[in-house]
C-alpha atoms as a PDB file:
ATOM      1  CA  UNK A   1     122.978  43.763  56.634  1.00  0.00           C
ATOM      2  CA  UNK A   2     122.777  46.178  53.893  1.00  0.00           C
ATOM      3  CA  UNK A   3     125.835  46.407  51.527  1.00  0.00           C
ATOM      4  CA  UNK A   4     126.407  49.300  49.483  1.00  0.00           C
ATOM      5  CA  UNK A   5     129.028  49.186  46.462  1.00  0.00           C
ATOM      6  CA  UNK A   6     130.556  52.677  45.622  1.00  0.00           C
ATOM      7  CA  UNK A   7     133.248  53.429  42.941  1.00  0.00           C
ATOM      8  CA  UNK A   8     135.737  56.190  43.989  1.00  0.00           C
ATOM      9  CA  UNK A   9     138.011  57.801  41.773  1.00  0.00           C
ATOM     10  CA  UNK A  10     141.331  58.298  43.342  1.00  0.00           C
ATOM     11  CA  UNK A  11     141.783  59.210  46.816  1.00  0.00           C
ATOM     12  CA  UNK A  12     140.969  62.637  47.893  1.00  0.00           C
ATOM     13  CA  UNK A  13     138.007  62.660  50.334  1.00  0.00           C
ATOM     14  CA  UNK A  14     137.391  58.777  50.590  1.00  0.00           C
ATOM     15  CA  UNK A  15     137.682  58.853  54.953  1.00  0.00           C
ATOM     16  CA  UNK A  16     134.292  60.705  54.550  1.00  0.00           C
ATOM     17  CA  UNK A  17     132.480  57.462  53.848  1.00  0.00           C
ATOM     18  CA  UNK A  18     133.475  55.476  56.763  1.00  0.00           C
ATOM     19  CA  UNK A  19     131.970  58.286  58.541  1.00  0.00           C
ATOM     20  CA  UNK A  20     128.881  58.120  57.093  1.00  0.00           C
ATOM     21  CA  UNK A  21     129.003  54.260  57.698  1.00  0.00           C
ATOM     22  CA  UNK A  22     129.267  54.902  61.368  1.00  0.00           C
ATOM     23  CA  UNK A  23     126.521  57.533  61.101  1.00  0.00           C
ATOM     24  CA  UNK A  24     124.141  55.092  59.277  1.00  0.00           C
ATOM     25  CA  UNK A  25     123.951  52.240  61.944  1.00  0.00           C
ATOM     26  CA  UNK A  26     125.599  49.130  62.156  1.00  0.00           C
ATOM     27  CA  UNK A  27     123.677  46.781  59.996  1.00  0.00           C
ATOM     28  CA  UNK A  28     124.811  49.419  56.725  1.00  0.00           C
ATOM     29  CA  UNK A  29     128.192  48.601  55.254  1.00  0.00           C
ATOM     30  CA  UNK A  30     130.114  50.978  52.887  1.00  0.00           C
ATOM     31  CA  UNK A  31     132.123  48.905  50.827  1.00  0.00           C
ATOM     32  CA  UNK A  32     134.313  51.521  48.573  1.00  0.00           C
ATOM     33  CA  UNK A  33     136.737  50.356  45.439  1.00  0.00           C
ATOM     34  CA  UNK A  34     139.147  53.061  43.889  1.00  0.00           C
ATOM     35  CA  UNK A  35     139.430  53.493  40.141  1.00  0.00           C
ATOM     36  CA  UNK A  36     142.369  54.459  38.209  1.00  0.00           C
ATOM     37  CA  UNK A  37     141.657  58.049  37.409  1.00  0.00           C
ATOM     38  CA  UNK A  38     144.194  58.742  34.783  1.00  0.00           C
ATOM     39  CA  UNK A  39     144.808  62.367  34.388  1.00  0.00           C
ATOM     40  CA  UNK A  40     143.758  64.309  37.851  1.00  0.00           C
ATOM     41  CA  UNK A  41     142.422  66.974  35.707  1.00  0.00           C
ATOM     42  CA  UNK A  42     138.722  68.863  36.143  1.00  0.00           C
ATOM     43  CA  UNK A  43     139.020  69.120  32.298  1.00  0.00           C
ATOM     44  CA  UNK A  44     136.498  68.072  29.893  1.00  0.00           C
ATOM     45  CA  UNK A  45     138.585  65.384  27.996  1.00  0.00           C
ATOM     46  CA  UNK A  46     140.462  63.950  31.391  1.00  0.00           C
ATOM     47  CA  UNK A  47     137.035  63.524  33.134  1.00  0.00           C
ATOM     48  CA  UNK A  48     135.085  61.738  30.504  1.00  0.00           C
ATOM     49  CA  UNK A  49     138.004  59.736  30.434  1.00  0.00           C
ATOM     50  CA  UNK A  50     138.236  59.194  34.192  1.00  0.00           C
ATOM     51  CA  UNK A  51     133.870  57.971  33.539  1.00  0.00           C
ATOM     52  CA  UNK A  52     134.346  55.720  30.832  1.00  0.00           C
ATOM     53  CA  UNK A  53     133.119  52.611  31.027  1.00  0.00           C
ATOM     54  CA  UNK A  54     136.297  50.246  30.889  1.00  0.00           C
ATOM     55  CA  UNK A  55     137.304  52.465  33.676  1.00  0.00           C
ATOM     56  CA  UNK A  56     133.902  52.112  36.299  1.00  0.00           C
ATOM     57  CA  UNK A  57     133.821  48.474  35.049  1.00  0.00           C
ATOM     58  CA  UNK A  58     137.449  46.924  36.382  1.00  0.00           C
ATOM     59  CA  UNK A  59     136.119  47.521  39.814  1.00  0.00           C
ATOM     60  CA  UNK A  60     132.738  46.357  39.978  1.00  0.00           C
ATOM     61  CA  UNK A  61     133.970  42.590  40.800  1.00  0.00           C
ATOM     62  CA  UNK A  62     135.236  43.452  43.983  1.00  0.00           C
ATOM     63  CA  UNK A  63     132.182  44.888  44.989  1.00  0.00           C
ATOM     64  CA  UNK A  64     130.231  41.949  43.417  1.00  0.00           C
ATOM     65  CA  UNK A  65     132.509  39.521  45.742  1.00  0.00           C
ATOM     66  CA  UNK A  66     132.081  41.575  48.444  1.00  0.00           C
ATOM     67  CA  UNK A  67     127.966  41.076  48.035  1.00  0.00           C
ATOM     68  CA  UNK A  68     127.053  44.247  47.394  1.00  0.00           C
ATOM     69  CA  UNK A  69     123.385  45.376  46.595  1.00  0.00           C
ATOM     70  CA  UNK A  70     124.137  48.520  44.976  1.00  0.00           C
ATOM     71  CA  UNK A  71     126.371  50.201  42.942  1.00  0.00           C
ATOM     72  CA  UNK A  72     127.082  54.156  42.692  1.00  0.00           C
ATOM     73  CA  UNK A  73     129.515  55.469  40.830  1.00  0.00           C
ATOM     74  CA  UNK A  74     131.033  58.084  43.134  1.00  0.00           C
ATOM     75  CA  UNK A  75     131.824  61.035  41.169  1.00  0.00           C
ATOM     76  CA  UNK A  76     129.938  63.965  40.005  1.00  0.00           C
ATOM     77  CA  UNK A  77     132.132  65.492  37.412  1.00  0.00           C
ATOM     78  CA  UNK A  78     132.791  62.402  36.260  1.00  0.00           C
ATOM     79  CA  UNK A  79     128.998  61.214  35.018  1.00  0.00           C
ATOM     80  CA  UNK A  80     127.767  65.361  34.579  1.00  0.00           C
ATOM     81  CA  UNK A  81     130.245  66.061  31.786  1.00  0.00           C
ATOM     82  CA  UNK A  82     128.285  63.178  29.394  1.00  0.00           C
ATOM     83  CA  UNK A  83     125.285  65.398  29.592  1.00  0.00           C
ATOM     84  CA  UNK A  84     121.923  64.184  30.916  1.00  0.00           C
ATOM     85  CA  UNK A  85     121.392  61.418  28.275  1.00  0.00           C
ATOM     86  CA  UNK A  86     125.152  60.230  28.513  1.00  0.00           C
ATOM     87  CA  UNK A  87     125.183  60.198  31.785  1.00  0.00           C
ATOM     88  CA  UNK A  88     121.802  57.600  31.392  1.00  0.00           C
ATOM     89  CA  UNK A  89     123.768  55.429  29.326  1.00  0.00           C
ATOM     90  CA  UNK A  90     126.942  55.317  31.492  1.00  0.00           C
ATOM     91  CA  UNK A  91     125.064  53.960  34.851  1.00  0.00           C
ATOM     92  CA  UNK A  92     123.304  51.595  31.739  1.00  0.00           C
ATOM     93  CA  UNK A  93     126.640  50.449  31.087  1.00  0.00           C
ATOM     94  CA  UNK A  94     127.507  50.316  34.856  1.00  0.00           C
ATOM     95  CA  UNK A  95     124.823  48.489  35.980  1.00  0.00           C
ATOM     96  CA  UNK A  96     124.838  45.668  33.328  1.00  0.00           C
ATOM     97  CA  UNK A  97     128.517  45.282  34.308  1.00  0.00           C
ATOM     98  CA  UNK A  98     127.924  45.317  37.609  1.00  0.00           C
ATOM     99  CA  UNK A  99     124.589  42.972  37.287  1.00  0.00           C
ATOM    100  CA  UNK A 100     122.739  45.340  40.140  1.00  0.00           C
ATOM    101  CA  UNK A 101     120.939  48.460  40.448  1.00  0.00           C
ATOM    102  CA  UNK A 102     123.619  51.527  39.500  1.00  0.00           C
ATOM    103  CA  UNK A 103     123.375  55.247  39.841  1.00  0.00           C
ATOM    104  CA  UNK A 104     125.967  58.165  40.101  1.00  0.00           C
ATOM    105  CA  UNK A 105     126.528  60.948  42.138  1.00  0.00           C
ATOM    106  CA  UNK A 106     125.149  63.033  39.442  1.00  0.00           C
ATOM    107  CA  UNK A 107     121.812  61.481  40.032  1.00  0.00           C
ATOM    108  CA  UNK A 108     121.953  61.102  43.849  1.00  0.00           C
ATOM    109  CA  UNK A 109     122.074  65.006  43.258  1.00  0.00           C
ATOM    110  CA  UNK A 110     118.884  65.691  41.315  1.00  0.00           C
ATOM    111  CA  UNK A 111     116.959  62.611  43.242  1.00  0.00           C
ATOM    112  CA  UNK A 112     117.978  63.937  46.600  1.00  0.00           C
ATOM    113  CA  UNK A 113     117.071  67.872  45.706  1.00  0.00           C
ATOM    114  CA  UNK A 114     113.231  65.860  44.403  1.00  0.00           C
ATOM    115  CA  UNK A 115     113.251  64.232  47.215  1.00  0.00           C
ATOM    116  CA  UNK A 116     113.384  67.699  50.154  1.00  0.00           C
ATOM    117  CA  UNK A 117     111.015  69.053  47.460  1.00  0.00           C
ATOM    118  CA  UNK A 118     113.283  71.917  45.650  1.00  0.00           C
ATOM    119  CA  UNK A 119     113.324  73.262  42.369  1.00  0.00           C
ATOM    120  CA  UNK A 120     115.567  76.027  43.102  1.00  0.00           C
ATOM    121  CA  UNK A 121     119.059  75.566  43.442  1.00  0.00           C
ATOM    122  CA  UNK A 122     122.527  77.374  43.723  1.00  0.00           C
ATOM    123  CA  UNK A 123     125.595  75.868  43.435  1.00  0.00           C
ATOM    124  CA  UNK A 124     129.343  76.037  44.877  1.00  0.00           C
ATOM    125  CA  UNK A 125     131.274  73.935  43.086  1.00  0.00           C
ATOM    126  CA  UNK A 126     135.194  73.200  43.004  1.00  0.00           C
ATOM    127  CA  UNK A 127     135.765  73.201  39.328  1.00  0.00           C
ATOM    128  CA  UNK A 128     136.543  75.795  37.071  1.00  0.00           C
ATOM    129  CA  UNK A 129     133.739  77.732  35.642  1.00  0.00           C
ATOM    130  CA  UNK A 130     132.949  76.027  32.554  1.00  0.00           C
ATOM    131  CA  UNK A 131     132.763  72.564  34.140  1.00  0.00           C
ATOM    132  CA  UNK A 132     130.591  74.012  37.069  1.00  0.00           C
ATOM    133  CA  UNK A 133     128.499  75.417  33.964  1.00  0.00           C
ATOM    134  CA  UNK A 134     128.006  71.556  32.842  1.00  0.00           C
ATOM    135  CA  UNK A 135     126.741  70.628  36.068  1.00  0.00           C
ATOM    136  CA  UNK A 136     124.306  73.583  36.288  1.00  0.00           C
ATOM    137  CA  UNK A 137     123.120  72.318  32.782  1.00  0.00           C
ATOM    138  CA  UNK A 138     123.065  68.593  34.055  1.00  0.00           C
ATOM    139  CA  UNK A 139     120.697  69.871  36.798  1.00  0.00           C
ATOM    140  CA  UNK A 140     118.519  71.977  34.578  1.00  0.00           C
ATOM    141  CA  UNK A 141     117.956  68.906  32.357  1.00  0.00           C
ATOM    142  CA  UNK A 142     116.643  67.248  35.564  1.00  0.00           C
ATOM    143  CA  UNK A 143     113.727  70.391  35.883  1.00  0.00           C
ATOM    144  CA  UNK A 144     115.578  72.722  38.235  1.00  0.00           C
ATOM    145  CA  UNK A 145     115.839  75.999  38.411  1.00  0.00           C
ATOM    146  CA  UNK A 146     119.738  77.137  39.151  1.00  0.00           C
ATOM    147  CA  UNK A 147     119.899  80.325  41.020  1.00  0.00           C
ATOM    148  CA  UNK A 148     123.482  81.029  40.198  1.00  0.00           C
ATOM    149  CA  UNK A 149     126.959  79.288  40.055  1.00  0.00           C
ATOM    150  CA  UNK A 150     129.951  79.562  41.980  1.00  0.00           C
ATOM    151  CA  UNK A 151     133.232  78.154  40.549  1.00  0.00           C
ATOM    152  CA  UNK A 152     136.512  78.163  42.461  1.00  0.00           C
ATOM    153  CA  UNK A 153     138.715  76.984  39.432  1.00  0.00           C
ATOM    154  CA  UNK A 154     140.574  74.090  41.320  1.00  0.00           C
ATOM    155  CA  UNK A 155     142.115  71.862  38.407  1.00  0.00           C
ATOM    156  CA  UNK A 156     142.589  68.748  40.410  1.00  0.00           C
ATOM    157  CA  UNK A 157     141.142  66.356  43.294  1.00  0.00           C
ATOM    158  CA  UNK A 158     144.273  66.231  44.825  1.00  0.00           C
ATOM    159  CA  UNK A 159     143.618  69.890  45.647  1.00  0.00           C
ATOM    160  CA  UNK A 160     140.451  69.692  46.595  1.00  0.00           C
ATOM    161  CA  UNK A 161     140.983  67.449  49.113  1.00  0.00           C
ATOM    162  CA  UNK A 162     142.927  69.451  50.959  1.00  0.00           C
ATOM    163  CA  UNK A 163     140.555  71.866  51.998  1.00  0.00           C
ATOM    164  CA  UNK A 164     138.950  72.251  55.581  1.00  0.00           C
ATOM    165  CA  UNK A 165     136.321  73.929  57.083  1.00  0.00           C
ATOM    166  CA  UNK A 166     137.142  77.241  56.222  1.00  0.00           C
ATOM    167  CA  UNK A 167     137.220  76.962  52.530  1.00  0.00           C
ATOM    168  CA  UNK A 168     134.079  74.490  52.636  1.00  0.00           C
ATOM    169  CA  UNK A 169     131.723  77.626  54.700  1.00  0.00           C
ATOM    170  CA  UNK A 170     133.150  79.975  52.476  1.00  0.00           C
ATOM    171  CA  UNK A 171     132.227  77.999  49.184  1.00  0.00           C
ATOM    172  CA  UNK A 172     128.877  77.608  50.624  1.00  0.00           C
ATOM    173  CA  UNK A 173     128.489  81.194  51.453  1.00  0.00           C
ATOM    174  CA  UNK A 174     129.444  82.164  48.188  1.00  0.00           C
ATOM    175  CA  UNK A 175     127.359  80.221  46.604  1.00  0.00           C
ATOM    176  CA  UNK A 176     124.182  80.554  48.369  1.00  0.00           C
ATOM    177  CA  UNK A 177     121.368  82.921  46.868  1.00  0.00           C
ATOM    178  CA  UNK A 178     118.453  84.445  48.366  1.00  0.00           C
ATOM    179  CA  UNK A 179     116.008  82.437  46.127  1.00  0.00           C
ATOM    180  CA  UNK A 180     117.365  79.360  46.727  1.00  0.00           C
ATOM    181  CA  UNK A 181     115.786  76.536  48.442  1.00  0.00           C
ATOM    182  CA  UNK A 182     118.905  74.862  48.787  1.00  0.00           C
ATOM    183  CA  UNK A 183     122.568  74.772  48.262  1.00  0.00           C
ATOM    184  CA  UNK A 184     124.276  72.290  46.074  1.00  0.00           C
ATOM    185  CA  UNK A 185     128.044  71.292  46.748  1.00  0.00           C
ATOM    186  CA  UNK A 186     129.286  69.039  44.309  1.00  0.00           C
ATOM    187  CA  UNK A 187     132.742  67.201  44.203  1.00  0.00           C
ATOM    188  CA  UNK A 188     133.560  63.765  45.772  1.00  0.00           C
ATOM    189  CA  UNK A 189     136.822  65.025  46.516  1.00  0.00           C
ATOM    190  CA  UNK A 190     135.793  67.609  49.058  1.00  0.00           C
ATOM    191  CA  UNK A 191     135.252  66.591  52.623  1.00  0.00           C
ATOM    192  CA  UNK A 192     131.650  67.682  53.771  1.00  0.00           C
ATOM    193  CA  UNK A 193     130.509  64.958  55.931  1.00  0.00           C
ATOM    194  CA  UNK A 194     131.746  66.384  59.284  1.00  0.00           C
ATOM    195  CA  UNK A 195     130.143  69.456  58.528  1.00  0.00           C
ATOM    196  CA  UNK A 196     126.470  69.512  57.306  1.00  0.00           C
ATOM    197  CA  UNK A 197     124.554  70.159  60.373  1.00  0.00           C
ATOM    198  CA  UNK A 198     126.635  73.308  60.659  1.00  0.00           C
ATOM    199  CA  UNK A 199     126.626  74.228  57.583  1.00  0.00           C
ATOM    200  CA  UNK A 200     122.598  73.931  57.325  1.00  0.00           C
ATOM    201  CA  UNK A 201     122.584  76.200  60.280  1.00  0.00           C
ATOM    202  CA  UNK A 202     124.658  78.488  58.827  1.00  0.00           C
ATOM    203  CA  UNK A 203     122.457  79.010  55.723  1.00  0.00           C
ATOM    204  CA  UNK A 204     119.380  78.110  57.171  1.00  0.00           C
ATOM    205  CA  UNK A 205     118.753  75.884  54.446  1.00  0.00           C
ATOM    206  CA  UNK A 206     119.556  72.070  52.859  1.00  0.00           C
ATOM    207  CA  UNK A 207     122.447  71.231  52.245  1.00  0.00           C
ATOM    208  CA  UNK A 208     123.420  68.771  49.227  1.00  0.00           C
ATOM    209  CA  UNK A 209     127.237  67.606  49.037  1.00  0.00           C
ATOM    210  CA  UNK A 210     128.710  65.501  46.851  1.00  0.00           C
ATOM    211  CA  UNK A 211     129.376  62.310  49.697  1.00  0.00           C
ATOM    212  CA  UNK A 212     126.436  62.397  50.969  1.00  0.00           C
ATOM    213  CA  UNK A 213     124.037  62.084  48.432  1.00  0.00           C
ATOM    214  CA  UNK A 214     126.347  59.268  46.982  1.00  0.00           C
ATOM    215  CA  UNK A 215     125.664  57.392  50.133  1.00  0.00           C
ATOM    216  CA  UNK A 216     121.880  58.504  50.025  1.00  0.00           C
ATOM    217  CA  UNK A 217     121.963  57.422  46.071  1.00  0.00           C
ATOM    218  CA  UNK A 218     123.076  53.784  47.355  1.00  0.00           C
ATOM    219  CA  UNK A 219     120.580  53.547  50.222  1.00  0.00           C
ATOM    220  CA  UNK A 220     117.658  54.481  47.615  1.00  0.00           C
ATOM    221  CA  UNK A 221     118.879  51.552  45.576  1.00  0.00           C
ATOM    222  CA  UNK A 222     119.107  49.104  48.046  1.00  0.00           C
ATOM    223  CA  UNK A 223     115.250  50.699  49.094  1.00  0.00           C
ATOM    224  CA  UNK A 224     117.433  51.326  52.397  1.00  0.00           C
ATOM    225  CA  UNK A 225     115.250  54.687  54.620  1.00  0.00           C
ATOM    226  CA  UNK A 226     118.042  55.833  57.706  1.00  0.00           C
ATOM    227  CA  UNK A 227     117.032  58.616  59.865  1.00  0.00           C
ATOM    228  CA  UNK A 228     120.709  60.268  60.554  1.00  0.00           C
ATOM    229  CA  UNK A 229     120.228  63.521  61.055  1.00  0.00           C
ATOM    230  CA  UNK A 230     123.935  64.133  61.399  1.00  0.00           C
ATOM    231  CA  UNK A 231     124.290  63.874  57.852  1.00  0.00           C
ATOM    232  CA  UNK A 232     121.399  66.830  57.174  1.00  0.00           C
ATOM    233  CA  UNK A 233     117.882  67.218  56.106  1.00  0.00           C
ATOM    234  CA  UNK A 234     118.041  64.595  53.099  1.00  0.00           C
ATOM    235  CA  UNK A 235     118.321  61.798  56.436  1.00  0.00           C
ATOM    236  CA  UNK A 236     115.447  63.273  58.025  1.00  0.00           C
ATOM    237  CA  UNK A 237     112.744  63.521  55.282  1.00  0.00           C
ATOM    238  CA  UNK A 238     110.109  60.686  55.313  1.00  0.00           C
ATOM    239  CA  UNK A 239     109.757  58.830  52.341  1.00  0.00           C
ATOM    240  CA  UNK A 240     108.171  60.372  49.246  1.00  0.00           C
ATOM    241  CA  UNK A 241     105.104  58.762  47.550  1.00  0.00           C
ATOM    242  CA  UNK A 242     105.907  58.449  44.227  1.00  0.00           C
ATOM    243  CA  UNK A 243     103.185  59.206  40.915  1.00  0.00           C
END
């Protein structure tokens, strides 16, 4: 049995990962501990607040009981808004707390878009325009290319998690760009999980959302390879050889 610790700020879109539990196989667990987000805001201020350390680290004893392997801290706003090198230092800070491999969903973005081989990206994103902008920076730190951005200027999780399949296809449609070798969707709070197969069809390209690459993230932790190919091309790849 493979257990896999995530952090998950508030509750918004937290039924996807039981999903993707199911999806994974039976000898995966998803073991998932809320934190206290303090202001539901996608604002600068509220969101490094919502990140900060005290914050990730009052639930990583749960987890720890609960024998996890891994630890991701499951929110992309929420580690992106540090910047490339703070967001280093916060899963730093996470994983000596935690005393096991950490990660965020920040980096379960750029290792997941490495790992289907793409270097150009667009992205649909929740968040108003200047914290999509941060996460577009985040990814060109990481050596992609963006294509273009797509805000949708939703100021809270609560919001966001709300949405259904309508808003989701037309977020990716939006945001999707004729050079693009793949479409990035970032927000924990947004149910995706239900949806990738169709929405790979749709575009005719990879799909990256926010949920599942935090479960992928975990998995590459815990050295964990699934083949679900209900959660989209990232489940279907064979392992990379690493340089």
């Amino acid at each position: 049995m493979t257990a896999l610790g995530l952090l998950y700020p508030g509750h918004s879109a937290e039924d996807d990962y039981p999903r993707i539990e199911q999806l994974l196989g039976s000898d995966i667990r998803v073991d998932l501990v809320h934190t206290d987000i303090g202001t539901d805001a996608h604002q600068v201020d509220a969101l490094r607040e919502m990140g900060s350390d005290a914050r990730l680290a009052a639930g990583v004893e749960q987890l720890r009981l609960a024998g996890a392997e891994a630890v991701v801290w499951a929110c992309t706003s929420g580690s992106f808004v540090y910047g490339w090198e703070g967001a280093h230092e916060q899963v730093r800070a996470l994983a000596r707390a935690a005393g096991m491999p950490a990660s965020s969903t920040s980096f379960g973005f750029v290792h997941a878009a490495r790992e289907l081989r793409v270097r150009r990206v667009a992205v649909g994103a929740t968040y108003p325009e200047d914290v999509a902008e941060l996460f577009a920076e985040f990814l060109r730190a990481g050596g992609f290319e963006v294509t273009g951005v797509r805000g949708s200027g939703i100021l809270t999780a609560a919001e966001v998690g709300t949405w259904g399949e309508t808003e989701l296809f037309t977020l990716a449609r939006e945001a999707d760009h004729p050079d693009a070798e793949a479409v990035l969707l970032p927000d924990t709070a947004l149910h995706t999980v239900a949806y990738l197969p169709a929405l790979e069809k749709d575009l005719g390209k990879p799909v990256l959302t926010a949920n599942q690459v935090t479960a992928w993230e975990a998995l590459r932790l815990a050295d964990r390879r699934v083949n679900a190919p209900s959660l989209g091309a990232l489940f279907t790849r064979e392992p990379l050889v690493q340089a």
